[in-house]
Each structure stands twice: as C-alpha cells, then as structure tokens.
C-alpha atoms as a PDB file:
ATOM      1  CA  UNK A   1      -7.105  -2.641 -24.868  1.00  0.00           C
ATOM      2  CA  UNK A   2      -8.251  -6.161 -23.230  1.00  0.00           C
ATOM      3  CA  UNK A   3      -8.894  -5.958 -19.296  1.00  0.00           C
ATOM      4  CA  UNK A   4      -5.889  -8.179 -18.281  1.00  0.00           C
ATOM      5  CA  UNK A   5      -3.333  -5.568 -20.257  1.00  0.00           C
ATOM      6  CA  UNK A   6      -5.028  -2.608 -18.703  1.00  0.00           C
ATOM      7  CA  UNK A   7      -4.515  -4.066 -15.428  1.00  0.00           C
ATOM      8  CA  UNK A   8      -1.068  -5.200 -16.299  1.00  0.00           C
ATOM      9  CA  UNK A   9       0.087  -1.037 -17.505  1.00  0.00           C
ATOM     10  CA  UNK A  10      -1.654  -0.364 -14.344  1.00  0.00           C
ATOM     11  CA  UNK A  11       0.555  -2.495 -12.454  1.00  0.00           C
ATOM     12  CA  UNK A  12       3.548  -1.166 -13.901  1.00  0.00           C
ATOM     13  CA  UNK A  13       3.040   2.624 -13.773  1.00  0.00           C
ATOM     14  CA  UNK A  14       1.994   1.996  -9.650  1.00  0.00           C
ATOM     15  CA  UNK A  15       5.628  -0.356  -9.673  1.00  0.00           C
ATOM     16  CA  UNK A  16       7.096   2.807 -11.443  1.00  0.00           C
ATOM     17  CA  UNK A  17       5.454   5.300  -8.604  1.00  0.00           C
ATOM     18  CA  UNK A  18       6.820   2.900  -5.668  1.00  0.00           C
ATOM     19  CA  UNK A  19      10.552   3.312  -7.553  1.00  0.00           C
ATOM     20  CA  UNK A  20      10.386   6.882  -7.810  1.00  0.00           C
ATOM     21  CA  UNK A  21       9.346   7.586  -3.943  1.00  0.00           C
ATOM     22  CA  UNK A  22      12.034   4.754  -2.710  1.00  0.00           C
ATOM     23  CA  UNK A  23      14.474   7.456  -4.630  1.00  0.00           C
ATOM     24  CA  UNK A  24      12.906  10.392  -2.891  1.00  0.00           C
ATOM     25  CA  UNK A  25      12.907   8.811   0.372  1.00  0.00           C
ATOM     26  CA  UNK A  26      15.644   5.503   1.151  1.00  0.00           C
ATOM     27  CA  UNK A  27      13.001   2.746   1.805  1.00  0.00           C
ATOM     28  CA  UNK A  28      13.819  -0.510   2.963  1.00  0.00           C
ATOM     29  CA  UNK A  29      10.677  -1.570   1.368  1.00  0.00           C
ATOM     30  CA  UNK A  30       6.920  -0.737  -0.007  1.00  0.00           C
ATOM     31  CA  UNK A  31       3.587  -2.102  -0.807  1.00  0.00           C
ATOM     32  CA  UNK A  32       0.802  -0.199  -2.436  1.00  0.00           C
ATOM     33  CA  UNK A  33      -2.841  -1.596  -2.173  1.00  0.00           C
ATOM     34  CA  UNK A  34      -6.175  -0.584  -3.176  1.00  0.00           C
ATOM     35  CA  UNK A  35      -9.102  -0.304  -0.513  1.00  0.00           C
ATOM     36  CA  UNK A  36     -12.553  -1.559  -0.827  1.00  0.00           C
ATOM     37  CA  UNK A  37     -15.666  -0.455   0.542  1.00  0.00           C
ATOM     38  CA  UNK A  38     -15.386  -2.420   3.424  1.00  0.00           C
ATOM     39  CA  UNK A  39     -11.766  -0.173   4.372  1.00  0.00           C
ATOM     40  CA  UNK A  40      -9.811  -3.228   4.215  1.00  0.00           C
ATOM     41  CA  UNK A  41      -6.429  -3.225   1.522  1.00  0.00           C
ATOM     42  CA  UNK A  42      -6.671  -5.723  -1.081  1.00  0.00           C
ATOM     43  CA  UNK A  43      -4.894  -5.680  -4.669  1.00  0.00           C
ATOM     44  CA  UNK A  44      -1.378  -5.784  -3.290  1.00  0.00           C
ATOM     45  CA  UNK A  45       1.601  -4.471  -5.121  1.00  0.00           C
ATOM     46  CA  UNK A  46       4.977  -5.286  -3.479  1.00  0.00           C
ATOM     47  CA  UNK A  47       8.378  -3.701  -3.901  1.00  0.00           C
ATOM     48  CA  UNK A  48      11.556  -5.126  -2.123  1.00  0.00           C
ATOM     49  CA  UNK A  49       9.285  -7.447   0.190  1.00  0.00           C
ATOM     50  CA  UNK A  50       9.146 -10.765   0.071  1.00  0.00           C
ATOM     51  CA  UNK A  51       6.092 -13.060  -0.779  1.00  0.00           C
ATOM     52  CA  UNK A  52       6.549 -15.046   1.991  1.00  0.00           C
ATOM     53  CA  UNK A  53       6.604 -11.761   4.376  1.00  0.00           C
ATOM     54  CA  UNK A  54       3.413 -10.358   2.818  1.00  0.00           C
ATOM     55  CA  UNK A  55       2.011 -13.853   3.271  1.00  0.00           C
ATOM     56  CA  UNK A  56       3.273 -14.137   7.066  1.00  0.00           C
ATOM     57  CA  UNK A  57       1.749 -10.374   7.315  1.00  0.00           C
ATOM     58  CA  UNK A  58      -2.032 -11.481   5.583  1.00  0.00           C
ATOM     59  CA  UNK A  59      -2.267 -14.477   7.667  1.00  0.00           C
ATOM     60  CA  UNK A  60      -0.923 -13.088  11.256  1.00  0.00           C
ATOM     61  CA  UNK A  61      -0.497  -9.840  11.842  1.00  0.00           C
ATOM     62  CA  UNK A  62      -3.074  -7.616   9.213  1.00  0.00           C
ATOM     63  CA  UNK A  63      -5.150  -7.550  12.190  1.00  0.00           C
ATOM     64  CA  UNK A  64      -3.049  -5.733  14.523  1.00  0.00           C
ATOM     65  CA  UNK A  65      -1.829  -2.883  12.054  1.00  0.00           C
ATOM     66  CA  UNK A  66      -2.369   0.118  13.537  1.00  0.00           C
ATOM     67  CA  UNK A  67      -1.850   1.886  10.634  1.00  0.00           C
ATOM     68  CA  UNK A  68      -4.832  -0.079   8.465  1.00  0.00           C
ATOM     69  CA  UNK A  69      -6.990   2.644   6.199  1.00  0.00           C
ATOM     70  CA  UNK A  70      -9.674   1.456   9.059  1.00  0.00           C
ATOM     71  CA  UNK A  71      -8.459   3.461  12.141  1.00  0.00           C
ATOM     72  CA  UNK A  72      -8.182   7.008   9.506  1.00  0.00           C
ATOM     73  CA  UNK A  73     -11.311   6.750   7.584  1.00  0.00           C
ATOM     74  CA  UNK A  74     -12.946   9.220   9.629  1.00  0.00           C
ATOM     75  CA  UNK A  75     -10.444  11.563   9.529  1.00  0.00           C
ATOM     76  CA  UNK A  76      -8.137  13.822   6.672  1.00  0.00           C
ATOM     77  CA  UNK A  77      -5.331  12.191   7.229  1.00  0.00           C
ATOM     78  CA  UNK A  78      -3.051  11.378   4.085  1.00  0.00           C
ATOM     79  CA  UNK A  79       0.444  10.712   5.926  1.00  0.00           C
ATOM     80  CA  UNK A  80       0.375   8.822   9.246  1.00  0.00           C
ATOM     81  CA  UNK A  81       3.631   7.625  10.956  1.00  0.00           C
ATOM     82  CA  UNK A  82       4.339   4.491  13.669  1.00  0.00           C
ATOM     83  CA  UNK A  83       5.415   6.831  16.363  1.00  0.00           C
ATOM     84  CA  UNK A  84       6.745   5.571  19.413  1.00  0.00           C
ATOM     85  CA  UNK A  85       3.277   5.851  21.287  1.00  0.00           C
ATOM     86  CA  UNK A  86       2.070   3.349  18.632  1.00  0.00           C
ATOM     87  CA  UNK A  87       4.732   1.166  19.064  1.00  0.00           C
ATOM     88  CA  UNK A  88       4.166   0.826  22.303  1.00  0.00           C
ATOM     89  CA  UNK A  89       0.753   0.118  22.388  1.00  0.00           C
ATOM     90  CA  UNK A  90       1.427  -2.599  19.416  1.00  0.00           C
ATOM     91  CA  UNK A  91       4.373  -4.535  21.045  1.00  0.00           C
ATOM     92  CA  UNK A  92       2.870  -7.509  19.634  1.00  0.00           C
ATOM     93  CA  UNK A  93       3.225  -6.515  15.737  1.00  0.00           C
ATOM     94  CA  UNK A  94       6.310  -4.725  16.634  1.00  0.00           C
ATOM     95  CA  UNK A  95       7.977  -6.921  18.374  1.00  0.00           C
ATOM     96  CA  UNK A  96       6.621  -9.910  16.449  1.00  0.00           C
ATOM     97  CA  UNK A  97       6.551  -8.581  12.753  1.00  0.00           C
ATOM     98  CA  UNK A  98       8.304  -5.506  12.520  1.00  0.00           C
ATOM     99  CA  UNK A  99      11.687  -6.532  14.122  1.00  0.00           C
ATOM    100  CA  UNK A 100      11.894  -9.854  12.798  1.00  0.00           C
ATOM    101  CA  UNK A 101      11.333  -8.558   9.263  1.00  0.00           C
ATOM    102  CA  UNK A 102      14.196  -5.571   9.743  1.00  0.00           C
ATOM    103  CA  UNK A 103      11.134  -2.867   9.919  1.00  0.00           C
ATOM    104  CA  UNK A 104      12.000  -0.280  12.534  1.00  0.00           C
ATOM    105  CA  UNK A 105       9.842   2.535  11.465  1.00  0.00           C
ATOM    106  CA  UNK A 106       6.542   2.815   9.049  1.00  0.00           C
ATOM    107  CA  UNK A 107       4.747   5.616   6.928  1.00  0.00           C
ATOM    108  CA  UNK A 108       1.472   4.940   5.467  1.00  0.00           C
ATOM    109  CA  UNK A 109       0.101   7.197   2.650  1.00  0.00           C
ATOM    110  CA  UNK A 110      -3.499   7.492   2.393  1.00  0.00           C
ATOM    111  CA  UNK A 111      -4.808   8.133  -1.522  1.00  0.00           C
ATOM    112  CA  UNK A 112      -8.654   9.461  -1.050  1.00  0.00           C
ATOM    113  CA  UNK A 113     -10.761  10.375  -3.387  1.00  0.00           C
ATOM    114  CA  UNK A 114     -13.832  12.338  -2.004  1.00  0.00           C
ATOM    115  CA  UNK A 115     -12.877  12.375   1.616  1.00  0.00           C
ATOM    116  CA  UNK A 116     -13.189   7.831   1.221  1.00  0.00           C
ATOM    117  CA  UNK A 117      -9.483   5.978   1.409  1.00  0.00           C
ATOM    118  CA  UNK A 118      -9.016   4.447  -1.890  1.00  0.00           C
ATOM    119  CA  UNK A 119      -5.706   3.291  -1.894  1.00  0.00           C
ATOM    120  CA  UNK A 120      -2.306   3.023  -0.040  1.00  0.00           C
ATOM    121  CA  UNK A 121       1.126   2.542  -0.063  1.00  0.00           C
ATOM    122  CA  UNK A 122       2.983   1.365   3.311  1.00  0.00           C
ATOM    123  CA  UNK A 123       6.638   2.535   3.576  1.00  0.00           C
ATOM    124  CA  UNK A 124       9.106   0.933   5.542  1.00  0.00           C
ATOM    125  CA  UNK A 125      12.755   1.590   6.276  1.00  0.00           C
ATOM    126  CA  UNK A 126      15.190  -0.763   9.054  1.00  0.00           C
ATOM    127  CA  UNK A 127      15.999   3.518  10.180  1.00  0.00           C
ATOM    128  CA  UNK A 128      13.435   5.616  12.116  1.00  0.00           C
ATOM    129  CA  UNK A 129      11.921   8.055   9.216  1.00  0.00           C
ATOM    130  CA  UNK A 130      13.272  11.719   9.966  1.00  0.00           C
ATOM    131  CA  UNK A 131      10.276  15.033  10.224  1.00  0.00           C
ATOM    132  CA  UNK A 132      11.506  15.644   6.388  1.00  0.00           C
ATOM    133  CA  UNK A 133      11.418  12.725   4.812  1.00  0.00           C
ATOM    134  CA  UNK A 134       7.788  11.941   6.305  1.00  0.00           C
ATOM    135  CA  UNK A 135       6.896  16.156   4.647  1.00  0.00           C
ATOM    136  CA  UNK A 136       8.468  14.562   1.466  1.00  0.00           C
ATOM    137  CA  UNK A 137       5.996  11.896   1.707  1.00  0.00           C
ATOM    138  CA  UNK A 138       3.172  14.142   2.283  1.00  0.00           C
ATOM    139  CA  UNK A 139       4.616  16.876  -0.880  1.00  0.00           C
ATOM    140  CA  UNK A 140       5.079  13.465  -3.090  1.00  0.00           C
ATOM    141  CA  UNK A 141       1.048  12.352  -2.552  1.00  0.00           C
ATOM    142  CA  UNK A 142      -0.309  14.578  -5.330  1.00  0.00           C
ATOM    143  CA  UNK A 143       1.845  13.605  -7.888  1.00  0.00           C
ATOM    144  CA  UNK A 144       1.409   9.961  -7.294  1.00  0.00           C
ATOM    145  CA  UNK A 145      -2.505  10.624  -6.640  1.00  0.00           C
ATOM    146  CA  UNK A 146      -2.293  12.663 -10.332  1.00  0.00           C
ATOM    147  CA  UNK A 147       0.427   9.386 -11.735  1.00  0.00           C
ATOM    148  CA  UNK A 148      -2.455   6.678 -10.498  1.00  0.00           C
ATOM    149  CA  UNK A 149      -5.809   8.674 -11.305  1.00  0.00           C
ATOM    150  CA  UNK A 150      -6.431   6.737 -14.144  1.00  0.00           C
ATOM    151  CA  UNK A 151      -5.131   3.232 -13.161  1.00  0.00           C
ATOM    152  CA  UNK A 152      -7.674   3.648 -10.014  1.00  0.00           C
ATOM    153  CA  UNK A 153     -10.626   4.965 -11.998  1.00  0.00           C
ATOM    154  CA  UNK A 154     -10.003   1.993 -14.792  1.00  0.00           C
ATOM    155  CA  UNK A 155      -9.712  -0.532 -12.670  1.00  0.00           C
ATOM    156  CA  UNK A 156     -13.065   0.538 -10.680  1.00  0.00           C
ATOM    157  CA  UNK A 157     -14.837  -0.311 -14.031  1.00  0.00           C
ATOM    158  CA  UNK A 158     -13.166  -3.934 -14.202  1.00  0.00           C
ATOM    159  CA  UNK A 159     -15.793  -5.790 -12.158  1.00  0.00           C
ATOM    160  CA  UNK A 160     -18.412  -3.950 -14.514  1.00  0.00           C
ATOM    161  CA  UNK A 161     -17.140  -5.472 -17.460  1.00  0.00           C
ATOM    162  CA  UNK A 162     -15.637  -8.890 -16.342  1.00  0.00           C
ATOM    163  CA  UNK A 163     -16.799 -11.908 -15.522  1.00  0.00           C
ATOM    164  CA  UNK A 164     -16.444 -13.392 -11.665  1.00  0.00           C
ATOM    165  CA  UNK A 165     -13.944 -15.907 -13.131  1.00  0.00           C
ATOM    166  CA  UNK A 166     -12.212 -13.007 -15.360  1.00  0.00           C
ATOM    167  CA  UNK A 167     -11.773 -10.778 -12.134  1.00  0.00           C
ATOM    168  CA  UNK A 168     -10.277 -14.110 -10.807  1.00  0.00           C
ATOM    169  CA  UNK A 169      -7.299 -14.580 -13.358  1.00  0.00           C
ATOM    170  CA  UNK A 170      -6.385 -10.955 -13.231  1.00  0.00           C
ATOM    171  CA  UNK A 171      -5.923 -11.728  -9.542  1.00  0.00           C
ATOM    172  CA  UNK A 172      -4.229 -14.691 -10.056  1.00  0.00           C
ATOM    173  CA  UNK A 173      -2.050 -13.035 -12.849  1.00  0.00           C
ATOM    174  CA  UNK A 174      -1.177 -10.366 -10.656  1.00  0.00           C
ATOM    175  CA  UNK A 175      -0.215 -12.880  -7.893  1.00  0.00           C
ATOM    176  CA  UNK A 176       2.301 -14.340 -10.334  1.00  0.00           C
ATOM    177  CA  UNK A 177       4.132 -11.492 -11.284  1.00  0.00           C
ATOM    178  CA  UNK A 178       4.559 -10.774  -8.178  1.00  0.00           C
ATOM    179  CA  UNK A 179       6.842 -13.890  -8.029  1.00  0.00           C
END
C-alpha cells in the first residue's frame, strides 16, 4: 500500500475514533493531533470545527493553551480537564477563544507511549463536562490507544521512507480533506 493511502486509512480510522467518543460523550467538537519530539501537536485532525477556528487557534491562541502536551510531559497524566482554576488563570484564551467559539469547558486526552505524549485529542462541549463523562474519557483511552496503535506506529516510519517533498503532499493532502 503507497504512503499517501496509508496515511489516508489512517486518517479515517482516527475520524472513525473521534465519532465514536462524540457518541460516548455529547461533544460540541474535537481535534486529534500527533506530538513531535519537540511536545508541540502537529498533524491535525478536526471534527465539527471549523478551518477557520483551527486557523484563528494556530495563529493566536496555541500559545496560551494550558492544556498543550507541554505543561503534562513530566507527569502520568492521560485525562486533564479546564477547571475553573485554569480558567481563571487563562482569561485571555477563555475569554478570547473559548467563548467566542461556543467552548465552555475542555478535556484533553493524552495518548503516550513509553511514559512520552504521542498524540491527542482535545474535546470540547458549549456545557461544563460532568465527573462521569470526564471517567468515560479516561475508560475510552485504551481502546482508542489499541484502535490507533498501528496508524501511529505507520506513520512514524513515513519520514523514513518519503521524500521531504513526499512528506509535504501528504500534508497538503491532509489539509484538503479537511476542507
């Protein structure tokens, strides 16, 4: 199977993952990203978010995430929450991104493999997320970690075996489909 259709099933199955939780757990919205070595997300795959949101997001307010892979890397923490505290300490990405984009509460899953944050998948609601549904989240993780094993490992060996400009148009092709 050629690199760009591996990357494309990849794609899909992850889509198929963000479905199944959003019927678990009523989401307003979800993104799932990879994480490179550096701890920052990259690879984005969105569901029920706009491209101009994730864009606004990238470009303005990435920074001030308190919930970025970055501020849990040293610890074992797979489900972490936007809990009041947080809020209040992050008026400005509240106030400024959340609200305006109908987010009133967040959950970020952390995917690790070894300890190291691999992936993520950022779940948003316009309702505060009750004690449950955040222990669904955290009883859901294996199954997706055991759904995307595969997708992760396979697309670790893409740079090995592409080109610069290959790794280029899957990221471009992924960008589209987004669309």
């Amino acid at each position: 199977m050629s690199a760009l259709l591996k990357a494309s099933r990849n794609d899909a199955i992850i889509a198929r993952c963000l479905q199944t939780i959003s019927q678990l757990i009523p989401l307003t919205s979800a993104v799932f990203y990879r994480v490179n070595n550096r701890l920052k997300p990259e690879n984005y795959i969105l569901h029920n978010i706009s491209d101009n949101t994730h864009q606004q997001y990238l470009e303005n307010f990435q920074p001030l995430d308190p919930l970025l892979p970055s501020h849990f890397s040293h610890q074992n923490t797979t489900v972490a929450a936007m809990t009041p505290r947080l809020c209040d300490r992050n008026r400005h990405y509240y106030h400024e991104f959340m609200l305006p984009n109908n987010v009133r509460d967040m959950t970020e899953i952390f995917i690790r493999r070894e300890r190291r944050i691999v992936a993520g998948i950022s779940l948003m609601r316009d309702v505060p997320f009750s004690s449950e549904e955040r222990q669904r989240a955290q009883a859901v993780l294996p199954l997706v970690e055991l759904a995307i094993r595969d997708c992760l490992q396979e697309e670790d060996d893409l740079p090995a075996i592409l080109t610069a400009k290959e790794r280029e148009i899957v990221g471009m092709v992924r960008e589209r489909r987004q669309q």
